[in-house]
Protein backbone atom coordinates (compact mmCIF):
# COMPACT_ATOMS: atom_id res chain seq x y z
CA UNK A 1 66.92 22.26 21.13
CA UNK A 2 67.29 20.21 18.01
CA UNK A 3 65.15 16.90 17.85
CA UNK A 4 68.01 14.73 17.85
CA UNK A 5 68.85 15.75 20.78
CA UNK A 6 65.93 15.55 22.79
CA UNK A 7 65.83 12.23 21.48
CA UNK A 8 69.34 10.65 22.59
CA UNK A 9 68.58 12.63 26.16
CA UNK A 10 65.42 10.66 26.26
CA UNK A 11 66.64 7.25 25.18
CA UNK A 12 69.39 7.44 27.82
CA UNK A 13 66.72 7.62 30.31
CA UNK A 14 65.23 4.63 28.55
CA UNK A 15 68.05 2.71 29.71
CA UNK A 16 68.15 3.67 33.39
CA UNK A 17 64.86 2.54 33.27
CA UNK A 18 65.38 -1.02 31.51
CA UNK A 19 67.63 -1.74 34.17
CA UNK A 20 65.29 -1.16 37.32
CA UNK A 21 62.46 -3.45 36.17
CA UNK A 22 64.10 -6.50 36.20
CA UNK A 23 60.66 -8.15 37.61
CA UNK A 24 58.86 -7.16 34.77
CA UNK A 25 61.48 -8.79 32.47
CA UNK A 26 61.51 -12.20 34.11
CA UNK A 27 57.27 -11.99 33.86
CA UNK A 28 57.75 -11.46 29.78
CA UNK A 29 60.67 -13.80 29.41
CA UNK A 30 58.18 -16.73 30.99
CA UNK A 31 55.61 -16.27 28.38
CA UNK A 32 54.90 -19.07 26.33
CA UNK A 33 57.14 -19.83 23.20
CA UNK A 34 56.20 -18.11 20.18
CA UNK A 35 56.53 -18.50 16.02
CA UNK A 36 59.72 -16.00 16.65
CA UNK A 37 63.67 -17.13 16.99
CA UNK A 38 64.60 -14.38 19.01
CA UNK A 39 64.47 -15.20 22.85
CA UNK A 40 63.86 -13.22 25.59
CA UNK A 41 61.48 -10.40 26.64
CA UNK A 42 62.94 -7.69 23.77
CA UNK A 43 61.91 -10.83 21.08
CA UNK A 44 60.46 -9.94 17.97
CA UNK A 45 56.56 -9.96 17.51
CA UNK A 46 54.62 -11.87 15.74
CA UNK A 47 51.86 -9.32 15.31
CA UNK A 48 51.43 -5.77 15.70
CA UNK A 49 48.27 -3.49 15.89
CA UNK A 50 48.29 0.42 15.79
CA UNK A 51 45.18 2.42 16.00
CA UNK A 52 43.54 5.41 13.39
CA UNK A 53 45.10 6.60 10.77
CA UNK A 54 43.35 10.04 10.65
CA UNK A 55 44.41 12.51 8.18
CA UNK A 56 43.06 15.67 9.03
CA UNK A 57 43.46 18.77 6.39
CA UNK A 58 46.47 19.91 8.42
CA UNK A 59 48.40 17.10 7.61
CA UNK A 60 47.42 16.41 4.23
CA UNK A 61 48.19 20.33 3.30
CA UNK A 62 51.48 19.95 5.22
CA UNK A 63 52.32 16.42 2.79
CA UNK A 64 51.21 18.72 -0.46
CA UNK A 65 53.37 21.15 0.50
CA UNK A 66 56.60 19.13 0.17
CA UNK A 67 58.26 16.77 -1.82
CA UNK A 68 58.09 13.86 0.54
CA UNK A 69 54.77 13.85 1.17
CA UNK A 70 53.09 11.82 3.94
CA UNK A 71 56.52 10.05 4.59
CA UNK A 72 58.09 12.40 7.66
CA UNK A 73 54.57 11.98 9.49
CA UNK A 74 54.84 8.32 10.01
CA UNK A 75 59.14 7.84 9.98
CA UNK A 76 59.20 8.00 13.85
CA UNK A 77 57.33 4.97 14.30
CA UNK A 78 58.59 3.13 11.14
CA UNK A 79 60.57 0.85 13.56
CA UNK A 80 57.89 -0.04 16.11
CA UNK A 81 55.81 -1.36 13.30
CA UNK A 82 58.25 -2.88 11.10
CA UNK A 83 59.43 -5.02 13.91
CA UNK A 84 56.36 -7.62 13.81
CA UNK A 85 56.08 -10.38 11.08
CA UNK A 86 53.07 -8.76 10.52
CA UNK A 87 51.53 -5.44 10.96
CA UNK A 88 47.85 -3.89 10.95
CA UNK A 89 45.91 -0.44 10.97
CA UNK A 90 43.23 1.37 10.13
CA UNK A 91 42.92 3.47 7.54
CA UNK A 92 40.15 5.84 8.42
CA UNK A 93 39.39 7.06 5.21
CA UNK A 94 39.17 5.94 1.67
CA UNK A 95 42.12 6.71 -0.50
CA UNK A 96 40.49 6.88 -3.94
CA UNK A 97 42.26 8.07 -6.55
CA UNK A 98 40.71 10.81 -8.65
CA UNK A 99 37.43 10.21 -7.28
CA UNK A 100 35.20 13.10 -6.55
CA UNK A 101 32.91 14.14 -3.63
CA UNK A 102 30.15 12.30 -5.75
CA UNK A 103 31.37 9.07 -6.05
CA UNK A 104 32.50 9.68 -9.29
CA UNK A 105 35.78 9.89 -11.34
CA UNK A 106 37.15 13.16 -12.04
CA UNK A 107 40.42 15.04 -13.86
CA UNK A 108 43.43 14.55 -11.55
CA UNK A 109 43.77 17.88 -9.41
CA UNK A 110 47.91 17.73 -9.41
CA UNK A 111 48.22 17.42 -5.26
CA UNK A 112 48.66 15.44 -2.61
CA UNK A 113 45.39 17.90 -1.23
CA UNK A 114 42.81 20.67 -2.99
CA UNK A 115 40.28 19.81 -0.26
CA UNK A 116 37.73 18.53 -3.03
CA UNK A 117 39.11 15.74 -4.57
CA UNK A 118 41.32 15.10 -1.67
CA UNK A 119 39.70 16.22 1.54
CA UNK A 120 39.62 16.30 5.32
CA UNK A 121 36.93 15.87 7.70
CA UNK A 122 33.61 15.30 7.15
CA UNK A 123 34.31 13.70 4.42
CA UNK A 124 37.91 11.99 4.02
CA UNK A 125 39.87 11.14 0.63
CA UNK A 126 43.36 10.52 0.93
CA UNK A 127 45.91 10.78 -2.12
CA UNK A 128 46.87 7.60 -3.46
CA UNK A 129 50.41 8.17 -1.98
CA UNK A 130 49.38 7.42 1.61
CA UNK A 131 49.23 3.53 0.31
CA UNK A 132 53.20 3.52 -0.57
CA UNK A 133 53.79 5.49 2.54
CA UNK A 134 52.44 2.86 4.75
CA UNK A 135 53.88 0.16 2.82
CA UNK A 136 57.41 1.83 3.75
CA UNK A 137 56.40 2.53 7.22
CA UNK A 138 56.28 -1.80 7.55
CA UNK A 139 52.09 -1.90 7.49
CA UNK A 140 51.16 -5.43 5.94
CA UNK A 141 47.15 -5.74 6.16
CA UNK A 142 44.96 -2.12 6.17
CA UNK A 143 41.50 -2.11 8.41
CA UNK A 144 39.82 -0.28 5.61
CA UNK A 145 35.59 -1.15 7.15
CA UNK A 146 35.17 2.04 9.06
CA UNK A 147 32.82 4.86 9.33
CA UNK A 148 34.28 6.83 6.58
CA UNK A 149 34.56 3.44 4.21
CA UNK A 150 31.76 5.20 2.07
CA UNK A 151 33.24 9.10 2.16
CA UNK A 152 33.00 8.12 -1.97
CA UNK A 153 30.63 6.04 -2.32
CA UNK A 154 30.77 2.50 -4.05
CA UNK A 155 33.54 3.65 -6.22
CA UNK A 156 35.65 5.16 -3.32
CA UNK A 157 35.63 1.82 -2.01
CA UNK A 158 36.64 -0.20 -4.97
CA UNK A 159 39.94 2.47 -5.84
CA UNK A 160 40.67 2.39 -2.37
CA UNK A 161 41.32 -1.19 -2.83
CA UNK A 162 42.67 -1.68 -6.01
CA UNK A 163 45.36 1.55 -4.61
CA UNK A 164 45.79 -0.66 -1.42
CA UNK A 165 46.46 -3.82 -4.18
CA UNK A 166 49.11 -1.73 -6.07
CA UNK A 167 51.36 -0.93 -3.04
CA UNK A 168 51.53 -4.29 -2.18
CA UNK A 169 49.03 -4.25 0.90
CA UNK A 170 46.02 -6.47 1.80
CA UNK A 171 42.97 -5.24 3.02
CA UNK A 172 40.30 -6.53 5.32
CA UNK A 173 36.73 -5.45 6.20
CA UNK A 174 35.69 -3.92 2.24
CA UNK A 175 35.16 -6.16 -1.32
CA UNK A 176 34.79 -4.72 -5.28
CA UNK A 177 31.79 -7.24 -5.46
CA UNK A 178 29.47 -8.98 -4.05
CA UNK A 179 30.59 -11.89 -6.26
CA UNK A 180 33.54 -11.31 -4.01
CA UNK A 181 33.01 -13.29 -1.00
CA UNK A 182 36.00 -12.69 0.93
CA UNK A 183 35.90 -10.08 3.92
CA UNK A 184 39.54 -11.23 5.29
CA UNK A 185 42.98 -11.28 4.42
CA UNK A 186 45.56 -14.32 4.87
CA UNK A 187 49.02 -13.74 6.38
CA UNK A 188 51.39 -16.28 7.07
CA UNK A 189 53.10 -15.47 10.76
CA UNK A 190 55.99 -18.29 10.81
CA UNK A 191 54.23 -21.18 8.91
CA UNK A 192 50.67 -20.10 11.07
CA UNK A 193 48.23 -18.97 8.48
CA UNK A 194 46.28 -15.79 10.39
CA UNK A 195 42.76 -14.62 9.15
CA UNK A 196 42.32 -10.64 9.98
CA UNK A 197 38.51 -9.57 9.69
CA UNK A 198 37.29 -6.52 10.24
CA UNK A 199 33.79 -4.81 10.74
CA UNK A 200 32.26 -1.57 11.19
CA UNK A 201 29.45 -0.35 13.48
CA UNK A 202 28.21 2.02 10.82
CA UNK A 203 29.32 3.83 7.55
CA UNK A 204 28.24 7.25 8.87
CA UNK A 205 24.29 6.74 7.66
CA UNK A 206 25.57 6.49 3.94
CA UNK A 207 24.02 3.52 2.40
CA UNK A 208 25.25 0.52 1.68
CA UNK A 209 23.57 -0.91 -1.32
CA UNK A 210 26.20 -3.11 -2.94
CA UNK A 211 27.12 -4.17 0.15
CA UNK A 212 30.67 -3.18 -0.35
CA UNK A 213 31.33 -2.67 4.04
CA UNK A 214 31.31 -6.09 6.29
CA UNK A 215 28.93 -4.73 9.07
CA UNK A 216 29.87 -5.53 13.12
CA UNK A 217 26.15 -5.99 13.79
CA UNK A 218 24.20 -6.07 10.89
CA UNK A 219 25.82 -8.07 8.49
CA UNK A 220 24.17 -11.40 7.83
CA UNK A 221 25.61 -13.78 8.16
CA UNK A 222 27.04 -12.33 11.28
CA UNK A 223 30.70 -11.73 12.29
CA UNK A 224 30.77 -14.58 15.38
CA UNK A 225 29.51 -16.83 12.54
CA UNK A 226 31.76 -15.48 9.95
CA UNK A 227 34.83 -16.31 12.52
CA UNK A 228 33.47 -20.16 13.08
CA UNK A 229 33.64 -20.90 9.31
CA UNK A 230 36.65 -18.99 8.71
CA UNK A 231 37.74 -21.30 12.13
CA UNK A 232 37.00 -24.35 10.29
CA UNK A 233 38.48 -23.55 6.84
CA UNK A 234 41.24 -25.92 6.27
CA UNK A 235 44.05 -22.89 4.82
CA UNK A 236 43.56 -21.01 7.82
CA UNK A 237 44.89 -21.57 11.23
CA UNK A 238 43.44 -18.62 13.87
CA UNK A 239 41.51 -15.51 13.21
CA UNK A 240 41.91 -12.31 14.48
CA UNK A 241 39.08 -9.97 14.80
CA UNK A 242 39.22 -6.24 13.86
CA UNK A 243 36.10 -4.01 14.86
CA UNK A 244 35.63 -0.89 14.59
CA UNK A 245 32.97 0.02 17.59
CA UNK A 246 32.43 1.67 20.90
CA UNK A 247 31.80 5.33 21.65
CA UNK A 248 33.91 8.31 20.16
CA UNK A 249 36.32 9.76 22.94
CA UNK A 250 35.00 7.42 25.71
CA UNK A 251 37.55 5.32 27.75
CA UNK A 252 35.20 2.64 28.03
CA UNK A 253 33.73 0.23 26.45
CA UNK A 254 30.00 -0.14 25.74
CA UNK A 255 28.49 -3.54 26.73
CA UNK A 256 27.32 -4.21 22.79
CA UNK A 257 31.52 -4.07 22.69
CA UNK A 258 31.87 -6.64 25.29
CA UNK A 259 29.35 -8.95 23.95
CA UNK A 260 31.20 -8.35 20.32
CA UNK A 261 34.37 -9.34 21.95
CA UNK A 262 33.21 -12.37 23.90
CA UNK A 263 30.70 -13.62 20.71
CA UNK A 264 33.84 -13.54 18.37
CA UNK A 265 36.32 -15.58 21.49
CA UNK A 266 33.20 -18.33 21.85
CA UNK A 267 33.14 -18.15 17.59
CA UNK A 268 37.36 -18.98 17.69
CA UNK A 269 38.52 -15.83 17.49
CA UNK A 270 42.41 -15.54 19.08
CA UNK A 271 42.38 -11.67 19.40
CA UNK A 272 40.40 -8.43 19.35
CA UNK A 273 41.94 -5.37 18.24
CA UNK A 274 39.47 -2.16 18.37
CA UNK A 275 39.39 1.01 16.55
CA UNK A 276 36.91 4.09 16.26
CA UNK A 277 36.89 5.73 19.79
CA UNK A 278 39.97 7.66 19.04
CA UNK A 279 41.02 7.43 22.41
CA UNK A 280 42.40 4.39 24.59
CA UNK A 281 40.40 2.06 25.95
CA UNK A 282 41.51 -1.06 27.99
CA UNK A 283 43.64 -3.74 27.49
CA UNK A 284 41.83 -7.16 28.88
CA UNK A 285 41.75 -11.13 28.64
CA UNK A 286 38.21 -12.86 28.13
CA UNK A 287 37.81 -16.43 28.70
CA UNK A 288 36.03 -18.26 25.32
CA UNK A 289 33.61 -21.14 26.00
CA UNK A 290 35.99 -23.35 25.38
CA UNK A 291 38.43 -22.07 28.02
CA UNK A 292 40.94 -20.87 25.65
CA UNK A 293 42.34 -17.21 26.87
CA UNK A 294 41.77 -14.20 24.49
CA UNK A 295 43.09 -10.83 24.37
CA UNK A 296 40.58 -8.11 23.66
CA UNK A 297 42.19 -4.36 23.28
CA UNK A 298 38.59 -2.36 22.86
CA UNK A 299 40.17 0.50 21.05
CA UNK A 300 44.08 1.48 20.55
CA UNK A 301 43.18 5.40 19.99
CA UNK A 302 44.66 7.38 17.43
CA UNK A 303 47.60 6.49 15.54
CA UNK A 304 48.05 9.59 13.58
CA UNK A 305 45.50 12.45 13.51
CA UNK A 306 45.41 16.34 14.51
CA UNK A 307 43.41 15.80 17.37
CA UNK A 308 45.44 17.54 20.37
CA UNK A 309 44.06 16.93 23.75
CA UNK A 310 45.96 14.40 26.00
CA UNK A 311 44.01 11.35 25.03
CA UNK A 312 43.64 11.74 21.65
CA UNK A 313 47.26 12.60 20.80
CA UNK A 314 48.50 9.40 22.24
CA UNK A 315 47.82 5.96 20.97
CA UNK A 316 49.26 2.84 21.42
CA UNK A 317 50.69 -0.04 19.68
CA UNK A 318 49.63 -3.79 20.45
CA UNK A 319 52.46 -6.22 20.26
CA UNK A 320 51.14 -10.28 20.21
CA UNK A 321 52.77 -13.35 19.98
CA UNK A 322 51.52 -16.53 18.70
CA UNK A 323 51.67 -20.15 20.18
CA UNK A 324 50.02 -23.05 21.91
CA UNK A 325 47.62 -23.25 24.70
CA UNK A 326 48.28 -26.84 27.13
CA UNK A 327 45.51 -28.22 24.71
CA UNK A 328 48.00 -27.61 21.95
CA UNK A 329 45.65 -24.88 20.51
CA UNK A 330 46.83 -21.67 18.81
CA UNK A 331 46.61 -18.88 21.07
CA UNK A 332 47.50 -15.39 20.72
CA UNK A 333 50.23 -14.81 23.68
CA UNK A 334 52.35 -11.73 25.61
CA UNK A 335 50.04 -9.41 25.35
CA UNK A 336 52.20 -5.74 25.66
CA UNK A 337 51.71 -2.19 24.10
CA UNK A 338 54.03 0.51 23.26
CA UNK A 339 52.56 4.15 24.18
CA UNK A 340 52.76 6.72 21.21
CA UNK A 341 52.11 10.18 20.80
CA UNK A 342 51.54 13.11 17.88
CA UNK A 343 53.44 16.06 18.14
CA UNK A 344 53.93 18.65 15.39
CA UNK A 345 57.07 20.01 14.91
CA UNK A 346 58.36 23.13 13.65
CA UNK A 347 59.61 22.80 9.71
CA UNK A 348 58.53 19.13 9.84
CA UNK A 349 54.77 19.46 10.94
CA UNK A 350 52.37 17.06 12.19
CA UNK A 351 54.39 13.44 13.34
CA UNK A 352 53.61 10.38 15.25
CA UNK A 353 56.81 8.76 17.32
CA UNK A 354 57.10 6.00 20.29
CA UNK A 355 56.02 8.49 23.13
CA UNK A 356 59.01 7.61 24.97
CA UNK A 357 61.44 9.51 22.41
CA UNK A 358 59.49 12.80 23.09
CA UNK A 359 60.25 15.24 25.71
CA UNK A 360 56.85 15.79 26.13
CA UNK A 361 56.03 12.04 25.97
CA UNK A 362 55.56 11.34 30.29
CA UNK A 363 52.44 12.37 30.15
CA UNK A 364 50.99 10.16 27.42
CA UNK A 365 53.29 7.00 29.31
CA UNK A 366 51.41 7.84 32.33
CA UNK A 367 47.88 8.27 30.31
CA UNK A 368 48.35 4.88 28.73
CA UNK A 369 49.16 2.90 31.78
CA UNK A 370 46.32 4.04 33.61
CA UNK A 371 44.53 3.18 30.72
CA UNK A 372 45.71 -0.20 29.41
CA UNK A 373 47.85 -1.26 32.93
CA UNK A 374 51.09 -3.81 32.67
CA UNK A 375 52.82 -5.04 29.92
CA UNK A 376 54.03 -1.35 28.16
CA UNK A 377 57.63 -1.87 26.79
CA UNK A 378 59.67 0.54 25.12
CA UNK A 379 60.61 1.31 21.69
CA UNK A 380 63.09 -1.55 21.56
CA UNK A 381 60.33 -3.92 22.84
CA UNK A 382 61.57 -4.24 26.10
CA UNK A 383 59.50 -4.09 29.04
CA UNK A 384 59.41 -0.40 30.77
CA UNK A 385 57.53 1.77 32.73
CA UNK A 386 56.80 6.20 32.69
């Protein structure tokens, strides 16, 4: 059966089910106002968060292999993502042009992958066309402190930047320079000026000596204390915190992650958005010391990789809102996900999509709501349920 048809037999079961959780619409629609015109549960978001983005050697041979490279992989969830003001994810990899397994710059090999320049797993480098891919797909701010940040060294790290720069994306978590102070990047969510920092638990045992990767834990100073003075900076307004932690393909997270989580809500931080695990883990709300209420999603699993088992095929994107608490603080609000799943498809290969606009999708609606509970909404935004 052709795609396009599985997917308009799948959306008009979308609808059917729109209309038989009318509780769960009123609970959305109560939420407190947010930065966003639209009204109603289906509003707009402020801020979205997807997961990995993983390219295995399948998919980057698949991208060489045609003129559109990387593009079809992400297209199906081009719309989820470009439906926030602003939206984030983690690029597990560097994407450093012409740089070589050493660290150092070499001829250009002519393709999107020769599995030396560019490579797959255990050592990533992604062609410099992965940056304008995202950029189309409606990613504004890259996670790029991970434990591949080093797969190139000190050099892998600065190209990967300066191709992040070129497409017109901001990065967070990786600097050129020491000189370079600044771990975070600034986006401006309806007049609110948002600080994303992310952190890594560990660059894979490569070493770190120009201190190119912010460290989770080992950075000094630390990340709480990072997120208090970025708190009390006068040209930024909330923080959001971006770790990349836990345990690979555990559903739970470790207690260093919930002492992380609740270090970073007592420093100011409004929100927690994990990667790393490559696999869902849950959805909560942690209570700062100064009562304000923060959500903490410990890891949203894999965006995009060619990991195949039930959990690691299906991700999940975070949709937040921001407004103001009854002390008139900012306060990331509405906490809800959208479920999505990888697939890979004959004559268009490895591709992520909203797992509701896949035949196969049930399963990974049903894996994500045991996982990360109420508040999943469809690809429209609306609230829904497997």
């Amino acid at each position: 059966m052709a795609l396009s048809l599985w997917f308009s037999a799948f959306r008009r079961d979308i609808h059917v089910v729109r209309r038989t959780i009318t509780a769960a619409a009123l609970l959305l629609s109560a939420c407190t106002p947010t930065t966003n015109t639209a009204i109603g549960p289906c509003a707009r978001p402020d801020m979205a968060f997807a997961g990995d983005v993983l390219l295995h050697q399948i998919i980057q041979s698949e991208a060489a292999a045609r003129p559109t490279g990387f593009g079809p992989a992400f297209q199906g969830i081009s719309r989820a993502l470009s439906r926030a003001s602003v939206s984030v994810v983690n690029l597990e990899g560097p994407t450093a042009r012409n740089i070589g397994p050493n660290g150092r710059e070499t001829q250009d090999p002519g393709s999107i992958f020769d599995n030396r320049i560019y490579s797959g797993f255990p050592r990533f480098n992604y062609h410099p066309s992965i940056a304008d891919v995202l950029r189309n797909t409606g990613v504004d701010v890259v996670q790029t402190a991970n434990n591949h940040a080093l797969d190139r060294g000190a050099s892998g790290v600065d190209r990967t930047l300066q191709v992040l720069a070129e497409a017109g994306l901001q990065t967070t978590g990786t600097r050129q320079a020491i000189v370079q102070q600044r771990w975070h990047a600034i986006r401006s969510v309806g007049g609110i000026q948002v600080a994303f920092l992310a952190c890594t638990y560990s660059t894979n045992g490569l070493q770190d000596s120009l201190q190119k990767v912010l460290g989770c834990y080992s950075n000094s100073p630390s990340v709480p204390n990072l997120i208090q003075s970025l708190v009390q900076q006068g040209d930024i307004d909330a923080v959001v915190l971006l770790p990349h932690w836990g345990t690979e393909y555990s559903n739970r997270p470790t207690q260093r992650q919930r002492r992380l989580a609740q270090a970073a809500a007592d420093a100011g931080a409004i929100a927690v958005a994990g990667a790393h695990p490559h696999v869902l883990q849950p959805l909560e709300t942690v209570t700062a010391r100064d009562g304000r209420q923060v959500p903490v999603a410990y890891s949203l699993g894999n965006l995009i990789s060619s990991q195949w088992t039930l959990e690691r095929r299906t991700g999940a994107i975070l949709y937040l809102d921001l407004g103001r608490d009854g002390a008139g603080r900012i306060v990331a609000t509405s906490p809800r996900y959208m479920p999505t799943r990888v697939e890979r498809f004959v004559g268009r290969g490895v591709a992520v999509f909203p797992a509701a606009e896949l035949p196969q999708g049930a399963a990974s609606l049903a894996h994500a709501l045991r996982i990360l509970g109420s508040g999943m909404v469809d690809p429209d935004g609306c609230p829904s349920a497997p």
